[in-house]
Protein backbone atom coordinates (compact mmCIF):
# COMPACT_ATOMS: atom_id res chain seq x y z
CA UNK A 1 121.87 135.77 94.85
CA UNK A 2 121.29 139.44 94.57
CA UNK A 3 124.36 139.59 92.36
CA UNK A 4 122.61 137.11 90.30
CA UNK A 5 119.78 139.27 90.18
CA UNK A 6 118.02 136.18 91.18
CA UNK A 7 116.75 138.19 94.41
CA UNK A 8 116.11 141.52 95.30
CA UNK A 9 115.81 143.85 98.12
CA UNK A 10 112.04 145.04 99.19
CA UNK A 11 110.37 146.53 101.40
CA UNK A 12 107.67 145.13 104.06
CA UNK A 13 103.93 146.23 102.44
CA UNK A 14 100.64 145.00 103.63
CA UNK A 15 99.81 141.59 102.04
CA UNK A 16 102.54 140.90 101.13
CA UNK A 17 104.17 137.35 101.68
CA UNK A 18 107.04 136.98 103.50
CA UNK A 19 109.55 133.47 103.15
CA UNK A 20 112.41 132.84 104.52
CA UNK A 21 115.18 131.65 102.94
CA UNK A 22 117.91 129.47 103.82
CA UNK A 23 120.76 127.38 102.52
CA UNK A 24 122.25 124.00 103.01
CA UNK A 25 125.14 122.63 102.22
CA UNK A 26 126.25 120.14 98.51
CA UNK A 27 127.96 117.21 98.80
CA UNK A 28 130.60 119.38 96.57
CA UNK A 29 130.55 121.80 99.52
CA UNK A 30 129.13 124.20 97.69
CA UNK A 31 125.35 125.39 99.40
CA UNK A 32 122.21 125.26 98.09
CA UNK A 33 119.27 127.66 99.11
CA UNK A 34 115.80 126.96 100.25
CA UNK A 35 112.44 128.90 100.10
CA UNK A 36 109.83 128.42 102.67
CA UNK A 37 106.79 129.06 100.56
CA UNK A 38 104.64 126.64 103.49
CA UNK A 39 102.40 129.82 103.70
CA UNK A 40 102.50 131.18 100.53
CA UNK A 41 101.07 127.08 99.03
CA UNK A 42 98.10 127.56 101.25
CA UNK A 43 96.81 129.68 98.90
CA UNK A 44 97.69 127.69 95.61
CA UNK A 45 95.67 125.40 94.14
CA UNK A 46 96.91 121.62 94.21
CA UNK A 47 97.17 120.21 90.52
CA UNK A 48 99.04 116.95 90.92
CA UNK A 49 102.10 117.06 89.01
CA UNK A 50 104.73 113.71 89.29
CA UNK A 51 108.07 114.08 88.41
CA UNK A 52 110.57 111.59 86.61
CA UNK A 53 111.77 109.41 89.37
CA UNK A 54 113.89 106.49 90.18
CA UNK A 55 110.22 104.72 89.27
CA UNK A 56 111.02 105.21 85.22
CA UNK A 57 114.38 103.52 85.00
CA UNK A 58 112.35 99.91 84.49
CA UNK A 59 111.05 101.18 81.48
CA UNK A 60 114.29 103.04 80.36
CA UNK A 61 116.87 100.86 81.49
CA UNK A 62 117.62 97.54 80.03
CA UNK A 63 120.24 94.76 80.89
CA UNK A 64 123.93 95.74 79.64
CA UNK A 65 123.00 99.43 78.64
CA UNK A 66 125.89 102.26 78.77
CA UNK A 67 125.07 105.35 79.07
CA UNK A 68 126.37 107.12 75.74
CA UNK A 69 126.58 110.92 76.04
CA UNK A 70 124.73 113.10 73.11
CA UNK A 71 125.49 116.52 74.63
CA UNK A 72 125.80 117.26 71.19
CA UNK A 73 122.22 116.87 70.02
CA UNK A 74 121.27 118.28 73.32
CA UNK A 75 123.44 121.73 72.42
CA UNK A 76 122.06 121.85 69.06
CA UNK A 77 118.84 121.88 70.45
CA UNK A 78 119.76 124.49 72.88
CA UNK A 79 119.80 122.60 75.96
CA UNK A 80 122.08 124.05 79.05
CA UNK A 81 124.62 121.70 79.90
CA UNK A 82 125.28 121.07 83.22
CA UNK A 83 129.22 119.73 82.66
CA UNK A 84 129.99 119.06 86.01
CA UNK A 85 126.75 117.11 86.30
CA UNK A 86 128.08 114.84 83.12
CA UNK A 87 129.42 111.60 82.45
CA UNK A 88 131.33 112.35 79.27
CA UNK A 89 132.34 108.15 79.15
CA UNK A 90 129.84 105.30 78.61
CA UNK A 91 129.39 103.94 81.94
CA UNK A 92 127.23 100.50 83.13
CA UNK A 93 127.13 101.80 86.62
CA UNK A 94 125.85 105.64 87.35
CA UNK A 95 124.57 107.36 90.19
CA UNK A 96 121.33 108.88 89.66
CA UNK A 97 118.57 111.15 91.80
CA UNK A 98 121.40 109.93 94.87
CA UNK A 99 121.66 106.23 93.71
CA UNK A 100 123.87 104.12 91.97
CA UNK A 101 122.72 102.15 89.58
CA UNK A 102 124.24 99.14 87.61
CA UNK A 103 122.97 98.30 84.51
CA UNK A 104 124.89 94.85 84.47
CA UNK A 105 123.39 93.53 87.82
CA UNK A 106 120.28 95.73 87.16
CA UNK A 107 120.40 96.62 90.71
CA UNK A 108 120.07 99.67 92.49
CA UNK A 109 122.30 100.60 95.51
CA UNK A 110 123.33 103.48 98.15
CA UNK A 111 126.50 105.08 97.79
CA UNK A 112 129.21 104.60 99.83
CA UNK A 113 128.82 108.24 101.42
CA UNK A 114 125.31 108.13 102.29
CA UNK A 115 125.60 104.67 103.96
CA UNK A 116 128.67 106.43 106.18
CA UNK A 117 125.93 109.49 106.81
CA UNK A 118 123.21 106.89 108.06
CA UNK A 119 126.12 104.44 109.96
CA UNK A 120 127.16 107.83 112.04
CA UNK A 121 123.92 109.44 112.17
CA UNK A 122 122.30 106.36 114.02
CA UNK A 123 126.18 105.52 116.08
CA UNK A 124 125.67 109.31 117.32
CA UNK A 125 121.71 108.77 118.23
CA UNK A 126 122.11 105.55 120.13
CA UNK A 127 124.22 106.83 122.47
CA UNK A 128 122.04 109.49 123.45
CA UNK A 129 118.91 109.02 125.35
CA UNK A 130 117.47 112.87 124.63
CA UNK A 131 116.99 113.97 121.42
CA UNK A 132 115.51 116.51 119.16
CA UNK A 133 112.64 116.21 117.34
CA UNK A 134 114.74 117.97 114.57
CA UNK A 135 117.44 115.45 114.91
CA UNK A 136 114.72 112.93 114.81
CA UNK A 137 112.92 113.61 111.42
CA UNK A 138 116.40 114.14 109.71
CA UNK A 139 117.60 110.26 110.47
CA UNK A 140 113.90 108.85 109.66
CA UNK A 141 114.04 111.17 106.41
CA UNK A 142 117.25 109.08 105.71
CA UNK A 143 116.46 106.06 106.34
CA UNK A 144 112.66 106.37 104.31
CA UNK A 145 114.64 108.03 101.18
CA UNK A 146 116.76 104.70 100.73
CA UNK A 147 114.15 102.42 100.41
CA UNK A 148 114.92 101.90 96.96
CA UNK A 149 117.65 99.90 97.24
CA UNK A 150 117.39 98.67 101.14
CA UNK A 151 114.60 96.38 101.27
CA UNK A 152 113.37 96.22 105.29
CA UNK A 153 114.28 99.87 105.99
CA UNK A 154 110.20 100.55 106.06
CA UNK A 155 110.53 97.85 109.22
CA UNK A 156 113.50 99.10 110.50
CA UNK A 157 112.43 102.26 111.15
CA UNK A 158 108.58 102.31 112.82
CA UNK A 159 109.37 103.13 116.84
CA UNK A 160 111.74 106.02 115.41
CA UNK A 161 108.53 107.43 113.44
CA UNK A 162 105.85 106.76 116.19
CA UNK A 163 108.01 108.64 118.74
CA UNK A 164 108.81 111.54 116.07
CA UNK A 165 104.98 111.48 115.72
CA UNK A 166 104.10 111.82 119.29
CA UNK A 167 105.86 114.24 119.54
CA UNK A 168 104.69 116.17 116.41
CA UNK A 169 101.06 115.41 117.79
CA UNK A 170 102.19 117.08 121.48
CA UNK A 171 104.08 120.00 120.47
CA UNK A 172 102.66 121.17 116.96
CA UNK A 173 106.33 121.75 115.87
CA UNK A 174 109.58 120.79 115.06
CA UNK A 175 110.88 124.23 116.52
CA UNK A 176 110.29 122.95 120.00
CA UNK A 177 113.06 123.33 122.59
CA UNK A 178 111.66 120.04 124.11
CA UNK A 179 113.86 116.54 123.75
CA UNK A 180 112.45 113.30 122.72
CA UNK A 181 113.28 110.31 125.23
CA UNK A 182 114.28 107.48 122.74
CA UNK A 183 112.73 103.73 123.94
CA UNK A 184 115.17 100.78 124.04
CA UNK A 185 112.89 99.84 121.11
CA UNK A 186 114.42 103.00 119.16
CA UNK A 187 117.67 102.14 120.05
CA UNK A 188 117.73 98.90 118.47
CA UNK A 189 116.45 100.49 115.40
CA UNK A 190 119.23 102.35 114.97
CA UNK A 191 121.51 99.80 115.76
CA UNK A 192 120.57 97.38 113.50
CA UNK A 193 121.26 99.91 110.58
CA UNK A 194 124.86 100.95 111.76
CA UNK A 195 125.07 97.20 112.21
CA UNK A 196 123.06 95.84 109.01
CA UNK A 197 122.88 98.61 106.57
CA UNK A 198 125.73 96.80 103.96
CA UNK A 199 124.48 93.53 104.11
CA UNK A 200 121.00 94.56 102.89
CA UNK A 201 122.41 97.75 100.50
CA UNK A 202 121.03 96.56 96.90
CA UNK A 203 117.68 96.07 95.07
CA UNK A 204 116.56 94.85 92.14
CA UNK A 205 115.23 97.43 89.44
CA UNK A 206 113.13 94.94 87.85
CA UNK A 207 111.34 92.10 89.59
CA UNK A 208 112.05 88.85 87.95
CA UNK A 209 109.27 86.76 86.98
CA UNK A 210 108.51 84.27 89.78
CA UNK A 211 109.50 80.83 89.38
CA UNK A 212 106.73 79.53 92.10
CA UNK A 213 103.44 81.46 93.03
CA UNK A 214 101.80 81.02 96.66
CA UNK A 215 98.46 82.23 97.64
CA UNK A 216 97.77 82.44 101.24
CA UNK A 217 94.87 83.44 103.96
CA UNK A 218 93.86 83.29 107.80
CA UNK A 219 91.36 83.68 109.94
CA UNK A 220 90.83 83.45 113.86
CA UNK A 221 90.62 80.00 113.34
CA UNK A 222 92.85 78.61 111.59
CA UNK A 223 95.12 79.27 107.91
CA UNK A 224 95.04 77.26 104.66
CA UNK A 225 97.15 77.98 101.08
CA UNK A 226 97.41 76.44 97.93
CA UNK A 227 100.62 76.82 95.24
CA UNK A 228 100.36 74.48 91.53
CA UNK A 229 96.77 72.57 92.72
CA UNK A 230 98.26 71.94 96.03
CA UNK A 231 96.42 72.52 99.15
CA UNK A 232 97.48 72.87 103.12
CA UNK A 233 96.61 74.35 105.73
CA UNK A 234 95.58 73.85 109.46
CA UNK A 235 94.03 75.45 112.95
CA UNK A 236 95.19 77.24 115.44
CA UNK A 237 96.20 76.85 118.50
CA UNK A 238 94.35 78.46 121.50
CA UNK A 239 97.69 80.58 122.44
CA UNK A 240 97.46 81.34 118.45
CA UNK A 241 94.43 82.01 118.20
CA UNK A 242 95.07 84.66 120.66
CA UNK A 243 97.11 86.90 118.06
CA UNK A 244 95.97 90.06 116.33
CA UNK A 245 94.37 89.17 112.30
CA UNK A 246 97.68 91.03 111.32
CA UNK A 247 99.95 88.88 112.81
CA UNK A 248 98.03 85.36 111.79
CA UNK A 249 98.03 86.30 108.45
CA UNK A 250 102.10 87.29 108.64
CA UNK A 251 102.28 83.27 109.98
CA UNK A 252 99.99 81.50 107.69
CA UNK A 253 102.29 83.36 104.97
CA UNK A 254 105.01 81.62 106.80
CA UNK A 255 103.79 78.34 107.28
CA UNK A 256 102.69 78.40 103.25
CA UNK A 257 106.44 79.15 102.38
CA UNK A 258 107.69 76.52 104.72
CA UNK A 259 105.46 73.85 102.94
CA UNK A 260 105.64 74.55 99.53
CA UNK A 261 109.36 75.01 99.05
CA UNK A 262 110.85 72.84 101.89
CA UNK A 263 112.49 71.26 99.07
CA UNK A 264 113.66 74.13 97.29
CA UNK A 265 116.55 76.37 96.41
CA UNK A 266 117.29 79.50 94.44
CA UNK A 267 113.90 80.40 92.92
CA UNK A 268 111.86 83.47 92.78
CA UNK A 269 108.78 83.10 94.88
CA UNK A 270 105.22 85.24 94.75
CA UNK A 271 103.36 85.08 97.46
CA UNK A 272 99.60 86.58 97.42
C-alpha cells in the first residue's frame, strides 16, 4: 500500500487519530485490508445511506434473463473494468454479493464453498466444549449472512447468539482471553447445519402469489381462524393454557394450517 501511494508514513501528533489496519485473506488468496475507524465514526455524523443489495434483484431480475455483458458502453463512458470480476458470456446462473443466483429457477442459493466453510466451521465447534468468543461471532456471522437463501437459519442459530451475547454483556469484548462453555443446546445447533445445511440451501427471489390465504389468532383461552368465509377454532386445554402468548399463537397457526388444507397439495399458502 505505500507503493500504491494509497498510505503513507506519519508521525504520532496530538489529536490525531490512530486506526489500525489489518488484512484478511480473498477467496482468490489474494488479501484484502481493513481499517478500524470504530473511534474515528464516533465523531461522524450518521446520515443513513443503503447500498444496492441482494434486496434489488426482484425488481431487476426477471424469469429467463441472461446476463449480457456491455463493457463496451461501460468503457465509453469511462467506467473501470474490473475483468477478473466479469462474466464476458451470457449466463442464467451468476454469483452475486457471495450468492448464486439462477434466473431460470429464480432462486437464490449458497455456493458450494461457503456451505463447506459453515459444514467444517460447525464439525470443528461441536467437538469442542470451550470456545472463543472470537470463534463464536465468526460462525453466527456465517450462518446470519446466508439467510437469503437458507430459510430457518434465523432458528437455527439463537442459543449460539444468546451465549455469544452473554458473554459480550460479561466481558465488554471480543479480545477476552476467556472461553465460552457451549450448552448441549449449542451443540445441536451446529449440528443440525453440518447435518441440514444442503437440504434447506435455496430460496425463492420472488414470493409467488399465494394460492390460499389463512388468518389466524390466540389468546389464553383458546384460538380461532378463518380462510375463504370459513371459520374454526377451539379452547384450550388447561396444560395449554399453561403456555407462553408466543407459543399459543405459533399452535393456533398450526392448528389453522392443519384444517384448512388437510385436503391439499402443492399450493402456496399465506398465513396472517
Amino acid at each position: 500500500m505505500l507503493k500504491k501511494g494509497a498510505i503513507e508514513t506519519t508521525f504520532s501528533q496530538e489529536g490525531d487519530f490512530q486506526s489500525q489496519i489489518f488484512i484478511v485473506p480473498k477467496k482468490d488468496g489474494s488479501y484484502r485490508p481493513v481499517i478500524n475507524l470504530k473511534l474515528l465514526n464516533q465523531f461522524i455524523p450518521y446520515k443513513h445511506f443503503k447500498m444496492e443489495g441482494l434486496h434489488m434483484l426482484k425488481d431487476l431480475l426477471r424469469e429467463g434473463d441472461s446476463g449480457t455483458p456491455y463493457l463496451f458502453l461501460l468503457q465509453h463512458l469511462g467506467f473501470g473494468i474490473n475483468w477478473e470480476k466479469s462474466y464476458l458470456v451470457p449466463t442464467q446462473e451468476i454469483e452475486f454479493l457471495g450468492f448464486l443466483i439462477n434466473s431460470v429457477t429464480m432462486r437464490m442459493f449458497l455456493p458450494e464453498s461457503k456451505i463447506l466453510q459453515i459444514i467444517n466451521q460447525c464439525a470443528n465447534l461441536a467437538h469442542k466444549t470451550l470456545v472463543s468468543v472470537r470463534e463464536l461471532a465468526q460462525i453466527i456471522g456465517r450462518m446470519t449472512a446466508s439467510v437469503a437463501a437458507i430459510i430457518p437459519a434465523p432458528l437455527q442459530c439463537r442459543y449460539l447468539q444468546m451465549t455469544r451475547t452473554r458473554s459480550l454483556i460479561h466481558n465488554k469484548s471480543y479480545e477476552t482471553l476467556r472461553l465460552v462453555t457451549l450448552s448441549p443446546e449449542c451443540k445441536t445447533e451446529l449440528q443440525w447445519w453440518c447435518h441440514h445445511l444442503r437440504d434447506f440451501n435455496g430460496k425463492a427471489i420472488i414470493c409467488p402469489c399465494p394460492d390460499l390465504m389463512i388468518t389466524s389468532d390466540a389468546s389464553k383461552k383458546g384460538w380461532g381462524a378463518h380462510s375463504q368465509g370459513i371459520q374454526t377454532g377451539g379452547a384450550w386445554t388447561a396444560e395449554e393454557a399453561m403456555m407462553h402468548i408466543n407459543a399459543l399463537e405459533l399452535l393456533a397457526a398450526f392448528l389453522a394450517l392443519k384444517t384448512f388444507t388437510k385436503d391439499k397439495q402443492n399450493l402456496t399458502v399465506l398465513l396472517k
